[in-house]
Protein backbone atom coordinates (compact mmCIF):
# COMPACT_ATOMS: atom_id res chain seq x y z
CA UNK A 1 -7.37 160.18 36.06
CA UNK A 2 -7.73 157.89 33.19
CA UNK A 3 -5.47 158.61 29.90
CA UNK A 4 -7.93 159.21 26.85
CA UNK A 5 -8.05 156.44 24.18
CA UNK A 6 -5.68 157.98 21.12
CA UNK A 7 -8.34 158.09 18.22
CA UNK A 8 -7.56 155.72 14.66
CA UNK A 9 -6.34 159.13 12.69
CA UNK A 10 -4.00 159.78 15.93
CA UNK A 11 -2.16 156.98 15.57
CA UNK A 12 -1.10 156.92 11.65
CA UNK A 13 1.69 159.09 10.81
CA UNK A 14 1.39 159.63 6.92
CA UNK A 15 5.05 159.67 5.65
CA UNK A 16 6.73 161.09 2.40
CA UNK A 17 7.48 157.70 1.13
CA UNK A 18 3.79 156.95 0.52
CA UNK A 19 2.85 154.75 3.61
CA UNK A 20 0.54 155.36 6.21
CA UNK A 21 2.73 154.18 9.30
CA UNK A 22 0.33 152.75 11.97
CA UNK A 23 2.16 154.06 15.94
CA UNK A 24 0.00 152.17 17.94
CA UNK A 25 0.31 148.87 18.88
CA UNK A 26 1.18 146.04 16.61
CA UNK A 27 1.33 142.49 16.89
CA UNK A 28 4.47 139.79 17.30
CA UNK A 29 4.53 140.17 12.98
CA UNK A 30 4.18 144.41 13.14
CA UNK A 31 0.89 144.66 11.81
CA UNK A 32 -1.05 147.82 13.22
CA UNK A 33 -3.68 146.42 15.70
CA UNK A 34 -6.73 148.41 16.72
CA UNK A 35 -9.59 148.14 19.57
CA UNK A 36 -13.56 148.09 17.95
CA UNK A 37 -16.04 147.10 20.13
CA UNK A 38 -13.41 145.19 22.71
CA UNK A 39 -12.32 143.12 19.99
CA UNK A 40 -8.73 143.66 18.58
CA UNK A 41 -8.72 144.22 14.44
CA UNK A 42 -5.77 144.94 12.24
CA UNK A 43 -4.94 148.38 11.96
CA UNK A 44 -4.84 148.03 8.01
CA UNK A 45 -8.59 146.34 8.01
CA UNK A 46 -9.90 148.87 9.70
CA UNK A 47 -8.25 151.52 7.48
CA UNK A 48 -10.12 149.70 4.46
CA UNK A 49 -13.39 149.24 6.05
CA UNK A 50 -13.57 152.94 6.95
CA UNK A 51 -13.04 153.84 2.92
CA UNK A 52 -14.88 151.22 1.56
CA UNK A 53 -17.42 149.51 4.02
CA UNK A 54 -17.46 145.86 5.74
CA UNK A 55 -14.70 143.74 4.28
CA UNK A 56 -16.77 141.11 2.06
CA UNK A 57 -17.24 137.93 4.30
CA UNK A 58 -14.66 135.04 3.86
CA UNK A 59 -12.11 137.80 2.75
CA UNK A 60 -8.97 139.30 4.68
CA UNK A 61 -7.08 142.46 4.19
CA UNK A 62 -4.07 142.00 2.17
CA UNK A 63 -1.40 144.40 1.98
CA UNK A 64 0.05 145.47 -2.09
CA UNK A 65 2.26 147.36 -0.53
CA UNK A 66 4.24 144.28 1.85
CA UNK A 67 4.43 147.34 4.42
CA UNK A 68 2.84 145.67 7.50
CA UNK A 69 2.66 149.08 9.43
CA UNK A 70 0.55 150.36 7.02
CA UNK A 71 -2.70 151.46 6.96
CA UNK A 72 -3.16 153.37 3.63
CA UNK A 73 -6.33 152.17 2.35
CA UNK A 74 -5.25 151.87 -1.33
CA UNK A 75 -2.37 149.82 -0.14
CA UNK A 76 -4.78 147.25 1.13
CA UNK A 77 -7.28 145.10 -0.88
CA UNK A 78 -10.26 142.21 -0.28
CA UNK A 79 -8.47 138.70 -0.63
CA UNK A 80 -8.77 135.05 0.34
CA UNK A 81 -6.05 133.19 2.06
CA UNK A 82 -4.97 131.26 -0.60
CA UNK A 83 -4.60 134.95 -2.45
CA UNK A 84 -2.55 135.95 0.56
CA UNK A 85 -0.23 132.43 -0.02
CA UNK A 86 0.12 132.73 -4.03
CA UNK A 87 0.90 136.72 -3.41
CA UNK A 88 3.55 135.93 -1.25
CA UNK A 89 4.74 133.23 -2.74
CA UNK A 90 5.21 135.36 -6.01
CA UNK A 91 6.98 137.68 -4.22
CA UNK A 92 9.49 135.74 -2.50
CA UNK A 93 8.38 136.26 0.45
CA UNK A 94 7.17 133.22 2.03
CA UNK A 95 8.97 130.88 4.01
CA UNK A 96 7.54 127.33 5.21
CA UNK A 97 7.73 127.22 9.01
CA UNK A 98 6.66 123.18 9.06
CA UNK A 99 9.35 121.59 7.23
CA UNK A 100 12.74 120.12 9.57
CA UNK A 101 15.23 122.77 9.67
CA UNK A 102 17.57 119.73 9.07
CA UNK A 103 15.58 118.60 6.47
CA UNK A 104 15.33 119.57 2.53
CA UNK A 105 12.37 122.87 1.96
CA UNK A 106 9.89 121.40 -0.76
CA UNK A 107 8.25 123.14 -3.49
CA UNK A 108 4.99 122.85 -5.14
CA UNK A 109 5.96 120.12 -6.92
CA UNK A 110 7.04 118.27 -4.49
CA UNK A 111 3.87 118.95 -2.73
CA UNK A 112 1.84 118.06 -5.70
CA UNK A 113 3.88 114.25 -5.55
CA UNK A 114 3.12 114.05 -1.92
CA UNK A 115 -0.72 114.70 -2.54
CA UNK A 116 -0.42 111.55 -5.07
CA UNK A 117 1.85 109.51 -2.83
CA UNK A 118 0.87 106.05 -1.40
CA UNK A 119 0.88 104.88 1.90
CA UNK A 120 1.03 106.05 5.40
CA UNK A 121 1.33 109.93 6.77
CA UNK A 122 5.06 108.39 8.26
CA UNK A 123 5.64 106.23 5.16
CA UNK A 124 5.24 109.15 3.13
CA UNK A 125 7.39 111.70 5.26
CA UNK A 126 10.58 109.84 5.42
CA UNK A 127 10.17 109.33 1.73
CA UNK A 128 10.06 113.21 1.02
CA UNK A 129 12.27 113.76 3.85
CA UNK A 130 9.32 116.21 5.97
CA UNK A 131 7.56 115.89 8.62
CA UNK A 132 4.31 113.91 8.88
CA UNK A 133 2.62 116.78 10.23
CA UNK A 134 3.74 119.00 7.04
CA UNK A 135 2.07 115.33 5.38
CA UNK A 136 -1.19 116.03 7.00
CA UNK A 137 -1.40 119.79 5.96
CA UNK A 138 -0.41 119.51 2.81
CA UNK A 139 -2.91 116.57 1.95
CA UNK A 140 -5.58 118.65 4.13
CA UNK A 141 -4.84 121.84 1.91
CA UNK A 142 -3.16 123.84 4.24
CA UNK A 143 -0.42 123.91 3.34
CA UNK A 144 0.65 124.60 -0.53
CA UNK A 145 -2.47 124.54 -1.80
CA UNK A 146 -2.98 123.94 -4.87
């Protein structure tokens, strides 16, 4: 016999510390993930969308709260990737996985000089001392934006 599908309210354990812990499954970075429609969602999107309606097109779910596992709705609120960036950049919490582990970590700064730098993608990463692909993403806006 097939085991029954646990429900979205069975799998959030609300906790004395003010979270709404998701128990389900989560994803490689622990965010709460949740089956609609045979499509996987975040757990803490869902959570929203159930208090407040469809997330607003072009937005994500962004937690105040830096509590992946949870799902409390007022913990969560409409924002657009570069909010998600600048919020976790103000909170310390954002580290650059596309600069050389051997290499120096830039900052917006030096992001800002290589957005005005001259020459070549390779020119201008041994310069800064980064990658060219870091280069290409930073020039392209994905990476520090401004």
């Amino acid at each position: 016999m097939a085991q029954r599908k646990k429900t979205f309210d069975e799998q959030v354990i609300k906790s004395d510390d003010g979270h709404w812990y998701w128990t389900g499954r989560k994803d490689k970075d622990g965010y709460g993930k949740f089956r609609v429609d045979g499509k996987d969602n975040r757990a803490h999107r869902i959570a929203w969308e159930r208090v407040n309606g469809p997330m607003p097109e072009g937005m994500q779910a962004l937690h105040n709260c830096d509590t992946p596992p949870c799902v409390r709705p007022d913990h969560v609120f409409p924002g657009t990737n570069l909010d998600n960036m600048r919020d976790k950049m103000a909170k310390g919490r954002w580290r650059s996985r596309y600069v050389r582990p051997s290499r120096r970590k830039i900052d917006f700064e030096i992001a800002r000089q290589i957005r005005a730098a001259a020459g070549t993608q390779i020119h201008i990463a041994d310069q800064f001392g980064v990658s060219q692909q870091l280069v290409s993403r930073i020039r392209a806006g994905r990476a520090w934006p401004e």
